[in-house]
N, C-alpha and C. Protein backbone atom coordinates (compact mmCIF):
# COMPACT_ATOMS: atom_id res chain seq x y z
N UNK A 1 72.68 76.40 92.97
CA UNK A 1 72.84 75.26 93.84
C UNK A 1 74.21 75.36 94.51
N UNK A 2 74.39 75.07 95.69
CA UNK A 2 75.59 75.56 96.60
C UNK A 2 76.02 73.99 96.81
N UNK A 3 76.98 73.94 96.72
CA UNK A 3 78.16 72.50 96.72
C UNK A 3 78.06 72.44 98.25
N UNK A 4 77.13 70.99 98.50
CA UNK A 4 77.46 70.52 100.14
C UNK A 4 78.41 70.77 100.86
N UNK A 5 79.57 70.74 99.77
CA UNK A 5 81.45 70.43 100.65
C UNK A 5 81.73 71.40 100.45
N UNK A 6 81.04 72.74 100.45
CA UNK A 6 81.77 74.10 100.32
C UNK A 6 80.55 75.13 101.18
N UNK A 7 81.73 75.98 102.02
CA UNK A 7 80.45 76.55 103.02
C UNK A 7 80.80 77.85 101.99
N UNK A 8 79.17 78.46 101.86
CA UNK A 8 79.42 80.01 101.45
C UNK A 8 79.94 80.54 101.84
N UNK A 9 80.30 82.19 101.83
CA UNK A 9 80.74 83.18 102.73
C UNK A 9 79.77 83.96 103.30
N UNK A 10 79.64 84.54 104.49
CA UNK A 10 78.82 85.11 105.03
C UNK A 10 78.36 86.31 103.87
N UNK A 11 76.73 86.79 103.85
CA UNK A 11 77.20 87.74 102.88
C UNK A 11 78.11 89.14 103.26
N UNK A 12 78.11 89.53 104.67
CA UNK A 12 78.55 90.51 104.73
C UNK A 12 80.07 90.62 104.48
N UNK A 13 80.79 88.85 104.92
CA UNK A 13 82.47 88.97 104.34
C UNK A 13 82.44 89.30 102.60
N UNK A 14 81.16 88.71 102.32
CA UNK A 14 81.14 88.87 100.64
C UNK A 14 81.46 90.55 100.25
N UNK A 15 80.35 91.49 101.16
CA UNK A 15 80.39 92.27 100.44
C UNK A 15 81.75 93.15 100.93
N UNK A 16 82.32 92.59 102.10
CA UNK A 16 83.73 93.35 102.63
C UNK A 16 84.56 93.43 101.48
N UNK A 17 84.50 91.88 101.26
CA UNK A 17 85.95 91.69 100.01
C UNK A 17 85.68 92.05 98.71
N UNK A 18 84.20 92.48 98.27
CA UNK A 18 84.26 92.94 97.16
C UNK A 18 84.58 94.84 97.26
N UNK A 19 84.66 95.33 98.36
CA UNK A 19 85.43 96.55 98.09
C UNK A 19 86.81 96.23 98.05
N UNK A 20 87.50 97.71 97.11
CA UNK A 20 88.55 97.60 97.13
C UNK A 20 89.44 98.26 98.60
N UNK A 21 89.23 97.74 99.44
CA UNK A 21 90.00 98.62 100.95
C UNK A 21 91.70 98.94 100.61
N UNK A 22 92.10 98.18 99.94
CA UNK A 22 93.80 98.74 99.40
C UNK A 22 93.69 99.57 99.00
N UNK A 23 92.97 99.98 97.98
CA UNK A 23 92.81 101.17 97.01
C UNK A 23 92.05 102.50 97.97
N UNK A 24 91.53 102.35 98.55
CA UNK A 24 90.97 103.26 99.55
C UNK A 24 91.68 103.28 101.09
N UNK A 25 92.65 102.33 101.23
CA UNK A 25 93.72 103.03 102.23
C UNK A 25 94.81 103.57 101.64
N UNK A 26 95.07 103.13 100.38
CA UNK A 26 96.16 104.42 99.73
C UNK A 26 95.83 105.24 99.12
N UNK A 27 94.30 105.42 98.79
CA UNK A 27 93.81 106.78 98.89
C UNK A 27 93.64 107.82 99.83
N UNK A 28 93.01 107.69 101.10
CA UNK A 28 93.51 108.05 102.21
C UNK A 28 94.81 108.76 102.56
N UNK A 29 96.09 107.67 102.40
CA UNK A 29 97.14 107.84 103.04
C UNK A 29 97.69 108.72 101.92
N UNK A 30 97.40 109.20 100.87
CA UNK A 30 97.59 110.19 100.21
C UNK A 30 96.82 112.01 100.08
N UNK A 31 95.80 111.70 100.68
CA UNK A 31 94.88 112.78 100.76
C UNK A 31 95.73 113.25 102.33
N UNK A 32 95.97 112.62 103.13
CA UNK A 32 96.61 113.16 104.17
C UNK A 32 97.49 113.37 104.23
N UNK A 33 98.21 113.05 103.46
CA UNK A 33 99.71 113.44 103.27
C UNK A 33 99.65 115.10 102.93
N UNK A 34 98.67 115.31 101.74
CA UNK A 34 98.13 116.51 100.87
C UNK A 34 97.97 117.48 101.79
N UNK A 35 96.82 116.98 103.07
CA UNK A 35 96.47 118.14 103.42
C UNK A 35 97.37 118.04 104.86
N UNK A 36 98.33 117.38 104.81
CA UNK A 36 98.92 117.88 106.20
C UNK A 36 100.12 118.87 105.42
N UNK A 37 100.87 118.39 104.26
CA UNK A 37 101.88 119.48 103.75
C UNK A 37 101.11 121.11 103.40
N UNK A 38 99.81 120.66 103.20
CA UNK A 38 99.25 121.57 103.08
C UNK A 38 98.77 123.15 104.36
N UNK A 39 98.33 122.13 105.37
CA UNK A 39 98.38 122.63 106.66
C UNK A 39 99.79 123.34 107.53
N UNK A 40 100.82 122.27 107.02
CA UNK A 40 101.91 122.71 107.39
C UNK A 40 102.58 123.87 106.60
N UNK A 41 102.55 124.34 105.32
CA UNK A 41 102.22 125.28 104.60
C UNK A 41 101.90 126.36 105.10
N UNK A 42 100.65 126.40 105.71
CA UNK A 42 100.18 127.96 106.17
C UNK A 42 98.58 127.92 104.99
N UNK A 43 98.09 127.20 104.72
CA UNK A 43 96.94 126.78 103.62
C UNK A 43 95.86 127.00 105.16
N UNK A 44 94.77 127.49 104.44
CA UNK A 44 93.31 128.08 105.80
C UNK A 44 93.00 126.41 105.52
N UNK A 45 93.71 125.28 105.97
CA UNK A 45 93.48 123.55 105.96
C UNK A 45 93.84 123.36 107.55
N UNK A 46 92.83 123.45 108.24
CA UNK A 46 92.89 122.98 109.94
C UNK A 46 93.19 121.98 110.28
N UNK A 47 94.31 121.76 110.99
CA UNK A 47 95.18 120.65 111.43
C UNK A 47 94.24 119.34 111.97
N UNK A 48 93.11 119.86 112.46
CA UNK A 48 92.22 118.76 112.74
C UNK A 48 91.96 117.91 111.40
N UNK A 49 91.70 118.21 110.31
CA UNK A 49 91.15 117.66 109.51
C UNK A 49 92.31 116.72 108.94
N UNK A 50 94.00 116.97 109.14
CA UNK A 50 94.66 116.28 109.04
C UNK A 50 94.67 114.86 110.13
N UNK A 51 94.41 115.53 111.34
CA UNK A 51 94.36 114.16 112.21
C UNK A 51 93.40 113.23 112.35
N UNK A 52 92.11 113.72 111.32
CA UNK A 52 90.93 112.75 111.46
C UNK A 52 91.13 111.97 109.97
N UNK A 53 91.59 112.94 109.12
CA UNK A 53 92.12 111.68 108.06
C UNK A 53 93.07 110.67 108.35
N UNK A 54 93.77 111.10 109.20
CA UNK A 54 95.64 110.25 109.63
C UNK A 54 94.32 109.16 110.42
N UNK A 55 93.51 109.12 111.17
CA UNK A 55 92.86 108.34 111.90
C UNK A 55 92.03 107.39 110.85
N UNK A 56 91.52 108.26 109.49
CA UNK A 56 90.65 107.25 109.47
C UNK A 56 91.68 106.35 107.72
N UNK A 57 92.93 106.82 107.83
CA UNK A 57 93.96 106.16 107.25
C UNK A 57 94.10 105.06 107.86
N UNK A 58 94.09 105.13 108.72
CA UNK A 58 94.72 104.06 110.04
C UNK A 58 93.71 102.80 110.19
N UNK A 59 92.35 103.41 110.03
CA UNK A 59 91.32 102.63 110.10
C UNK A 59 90.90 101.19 108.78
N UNK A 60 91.22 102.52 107.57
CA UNK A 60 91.19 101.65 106.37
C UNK A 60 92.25 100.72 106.21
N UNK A 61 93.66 100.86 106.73
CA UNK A 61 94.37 100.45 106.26
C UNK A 61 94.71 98.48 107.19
N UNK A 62 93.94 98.89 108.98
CA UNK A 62 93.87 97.83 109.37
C UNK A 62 92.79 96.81 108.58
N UNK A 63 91.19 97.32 108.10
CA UNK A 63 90.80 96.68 107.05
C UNK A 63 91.44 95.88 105.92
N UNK A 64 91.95 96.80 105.49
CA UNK A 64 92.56 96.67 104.02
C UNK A 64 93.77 95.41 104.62
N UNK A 65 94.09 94.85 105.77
CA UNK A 65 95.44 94.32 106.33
C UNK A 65 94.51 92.85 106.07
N UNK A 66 93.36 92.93 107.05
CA UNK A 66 92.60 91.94 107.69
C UNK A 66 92.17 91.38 106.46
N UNK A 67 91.36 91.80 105.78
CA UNK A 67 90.36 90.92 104.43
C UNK A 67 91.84 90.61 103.59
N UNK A 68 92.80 91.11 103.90
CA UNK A 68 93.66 90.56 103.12
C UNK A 68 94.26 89.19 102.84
N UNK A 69 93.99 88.71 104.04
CA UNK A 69 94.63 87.67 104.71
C UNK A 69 94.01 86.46 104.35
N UNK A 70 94.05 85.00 103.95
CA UNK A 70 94.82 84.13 103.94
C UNK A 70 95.18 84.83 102.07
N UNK A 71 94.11 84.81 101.22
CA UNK A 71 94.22 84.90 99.87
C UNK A 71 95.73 85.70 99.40
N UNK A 72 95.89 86.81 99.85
CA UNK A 72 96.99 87.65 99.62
C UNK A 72 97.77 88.46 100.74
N UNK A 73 98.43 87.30 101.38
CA UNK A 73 99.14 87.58 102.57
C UNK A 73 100.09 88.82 102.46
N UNK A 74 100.95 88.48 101.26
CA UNK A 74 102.24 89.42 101.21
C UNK A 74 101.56 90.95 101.23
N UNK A 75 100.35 91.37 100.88
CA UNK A 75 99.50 92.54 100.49
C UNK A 75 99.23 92.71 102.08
N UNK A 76 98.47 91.70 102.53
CA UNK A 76 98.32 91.93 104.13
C UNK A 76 99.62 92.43 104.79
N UNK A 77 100.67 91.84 104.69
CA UNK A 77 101.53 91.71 105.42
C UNK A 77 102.16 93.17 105.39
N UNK A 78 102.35 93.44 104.19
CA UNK A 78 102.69 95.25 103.78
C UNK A 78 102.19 96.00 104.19
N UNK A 79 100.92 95.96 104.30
CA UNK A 79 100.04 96.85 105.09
C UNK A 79 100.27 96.78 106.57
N UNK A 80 100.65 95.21 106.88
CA UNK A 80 100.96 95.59 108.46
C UNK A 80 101.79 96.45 108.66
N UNK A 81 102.87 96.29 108.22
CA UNK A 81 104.39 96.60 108.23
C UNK A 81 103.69 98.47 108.05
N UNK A 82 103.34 98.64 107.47
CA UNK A 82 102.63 100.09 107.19
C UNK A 82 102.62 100.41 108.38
N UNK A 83 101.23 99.85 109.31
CA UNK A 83 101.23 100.31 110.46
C UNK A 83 101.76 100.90 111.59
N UNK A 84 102.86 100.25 111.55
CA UNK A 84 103.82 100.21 112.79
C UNK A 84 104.62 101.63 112.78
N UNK A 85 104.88 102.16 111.45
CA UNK A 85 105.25 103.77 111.81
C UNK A 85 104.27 104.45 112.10
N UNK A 86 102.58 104.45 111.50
CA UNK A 86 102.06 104.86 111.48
C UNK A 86 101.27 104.99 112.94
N UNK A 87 100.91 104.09 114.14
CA UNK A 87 101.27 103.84 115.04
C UNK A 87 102.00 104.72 115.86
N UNK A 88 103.62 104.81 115.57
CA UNK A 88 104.57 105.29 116.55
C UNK A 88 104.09 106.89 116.46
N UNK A 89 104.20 107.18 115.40
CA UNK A 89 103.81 108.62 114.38
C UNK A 89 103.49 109.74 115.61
N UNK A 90 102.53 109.46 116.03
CA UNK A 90 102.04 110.71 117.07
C UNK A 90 102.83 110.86 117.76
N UNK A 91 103.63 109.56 118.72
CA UNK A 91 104.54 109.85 119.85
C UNK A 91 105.47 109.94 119.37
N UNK A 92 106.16 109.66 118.33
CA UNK A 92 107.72 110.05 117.94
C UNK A 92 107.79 111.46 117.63
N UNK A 93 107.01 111.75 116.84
CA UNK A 93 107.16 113.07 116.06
C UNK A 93 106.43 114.51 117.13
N UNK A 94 105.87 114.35 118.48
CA UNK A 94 104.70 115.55 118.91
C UNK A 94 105.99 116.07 119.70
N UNK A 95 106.06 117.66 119.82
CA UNK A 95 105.19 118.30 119.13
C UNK A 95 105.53 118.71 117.33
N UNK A 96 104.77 118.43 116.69
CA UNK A 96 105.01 118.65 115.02
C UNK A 96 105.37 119.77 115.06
N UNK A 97 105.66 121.09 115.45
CA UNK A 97 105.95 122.51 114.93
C UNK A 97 107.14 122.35 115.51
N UNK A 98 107.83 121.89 116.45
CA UNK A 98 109.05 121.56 116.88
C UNK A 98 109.85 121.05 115.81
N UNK A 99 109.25 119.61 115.33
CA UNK A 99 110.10 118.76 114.52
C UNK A 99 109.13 118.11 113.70
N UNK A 100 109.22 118.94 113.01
CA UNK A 100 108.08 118.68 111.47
C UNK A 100 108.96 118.04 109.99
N UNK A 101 110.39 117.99 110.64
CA UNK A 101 111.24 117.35 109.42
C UNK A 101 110.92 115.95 110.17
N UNK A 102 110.74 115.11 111.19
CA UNK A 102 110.58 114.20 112.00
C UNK A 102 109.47 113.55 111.78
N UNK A 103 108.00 114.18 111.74
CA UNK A 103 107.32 114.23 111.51
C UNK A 103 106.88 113.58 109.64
N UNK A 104 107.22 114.46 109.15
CA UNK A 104 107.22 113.88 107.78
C UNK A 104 108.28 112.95 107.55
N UNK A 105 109.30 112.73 107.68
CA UNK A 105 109.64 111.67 107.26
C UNK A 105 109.37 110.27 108.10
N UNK A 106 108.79 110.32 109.18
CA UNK A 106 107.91 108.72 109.65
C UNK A 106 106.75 108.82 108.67
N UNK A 107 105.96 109.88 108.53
CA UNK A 107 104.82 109.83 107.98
C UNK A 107 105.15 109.73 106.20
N UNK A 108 106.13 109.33 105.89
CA UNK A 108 106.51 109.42 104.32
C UNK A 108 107.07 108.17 104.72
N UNK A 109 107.71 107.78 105.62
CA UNK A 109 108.53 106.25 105.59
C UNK A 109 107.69 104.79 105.14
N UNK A 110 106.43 105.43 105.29
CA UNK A 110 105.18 103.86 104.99
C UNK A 110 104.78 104.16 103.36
N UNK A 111 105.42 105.24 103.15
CA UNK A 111 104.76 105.29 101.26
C UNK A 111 105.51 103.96 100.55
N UNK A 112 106.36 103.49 100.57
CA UNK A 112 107.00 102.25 99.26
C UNK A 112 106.03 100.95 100.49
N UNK A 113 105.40 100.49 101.72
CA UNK A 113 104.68 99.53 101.35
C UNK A 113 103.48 99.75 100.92
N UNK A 114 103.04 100.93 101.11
CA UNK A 114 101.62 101.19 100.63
C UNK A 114 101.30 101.11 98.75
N UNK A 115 102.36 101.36 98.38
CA UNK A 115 102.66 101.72 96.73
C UNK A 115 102.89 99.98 96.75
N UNK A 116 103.71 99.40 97.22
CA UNK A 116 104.00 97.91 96.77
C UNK A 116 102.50 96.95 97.19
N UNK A 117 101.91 97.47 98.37
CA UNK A 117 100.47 96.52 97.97
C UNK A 117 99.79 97.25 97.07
N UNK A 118 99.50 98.77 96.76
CA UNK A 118 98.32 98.94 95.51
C UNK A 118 98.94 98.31 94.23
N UNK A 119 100.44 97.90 94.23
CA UNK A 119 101.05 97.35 92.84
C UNK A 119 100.69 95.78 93.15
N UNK A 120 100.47 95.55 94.17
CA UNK A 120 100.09 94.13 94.40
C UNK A 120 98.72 93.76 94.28
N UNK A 121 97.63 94.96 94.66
CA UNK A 121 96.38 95.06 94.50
C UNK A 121 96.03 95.24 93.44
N UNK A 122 96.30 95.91 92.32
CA UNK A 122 96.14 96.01 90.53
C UNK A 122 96.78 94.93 89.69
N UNK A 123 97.87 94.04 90.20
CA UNK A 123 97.83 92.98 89.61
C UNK A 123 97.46 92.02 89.55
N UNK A 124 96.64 91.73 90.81
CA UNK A 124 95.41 90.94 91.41
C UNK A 124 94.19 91.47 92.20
N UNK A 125 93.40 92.24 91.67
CA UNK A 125 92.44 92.49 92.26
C UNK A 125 91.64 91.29 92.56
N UNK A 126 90.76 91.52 94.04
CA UNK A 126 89.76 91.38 93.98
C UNK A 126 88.48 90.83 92.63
């Protein structure tokens, strides 16, 4: 029985917020990290496959920003703050074989909010 004075949630916001999208944008933003040091290395790891992860980092992580929001703002809010290097990233740092110390450190500068929402996401999950 559903309480008159309380509207459900759509089911599909239901089933948004029951994934974990924090945990799978700092999964992401770690697998790309992997295979771009990796790529940058000299590893047979094709630079494409770094830029479609960096893309679909980018993707999870605006998710992971949005469902965040009103319940666990400060988690949202970290994740924004994430963005914004991540964002500049292509145009600050191209061309990467030029300035690949440039490069990694924008793309390493968003690791302590990403680590402070999954520490924010395991002490309150979902």
């Amino acid at each position: 029985m559903v309480d008159p004075g309380s509207s459900p949630l759509h089911p599909l916001l239901e089933i948004a917020q029951a994934v974990p999208w924090t945990l799978l944008a700092v999964l992401s933003y770690a697998v790309t990290i992997a295979v771009g040091t990796l790529s940058m290395r000299g590893h047979r790891i094709r630079r494409r496959w770094h830029s479609r992860l960096f893309i679909l980092t980018c993707a999870l992580t605006v998710v992971a920003a949005i469902l965040s929001f009103p319940e666990h703002w400060i988690r949202g809010l970290l994740l924004a703050v994430a963005l914004v290097p991540l964002a500049l990233l292509p145009f600050l740092s191209a061309p990467v074989r030029r300035h690949p110390s440039r490069h990694v450190a924008i793309g390493l500068s968003v690791a302590p909010c990403y680590l402070a929402a999954l520490t924010m996401w395991a002490v309150q999950p979902r």
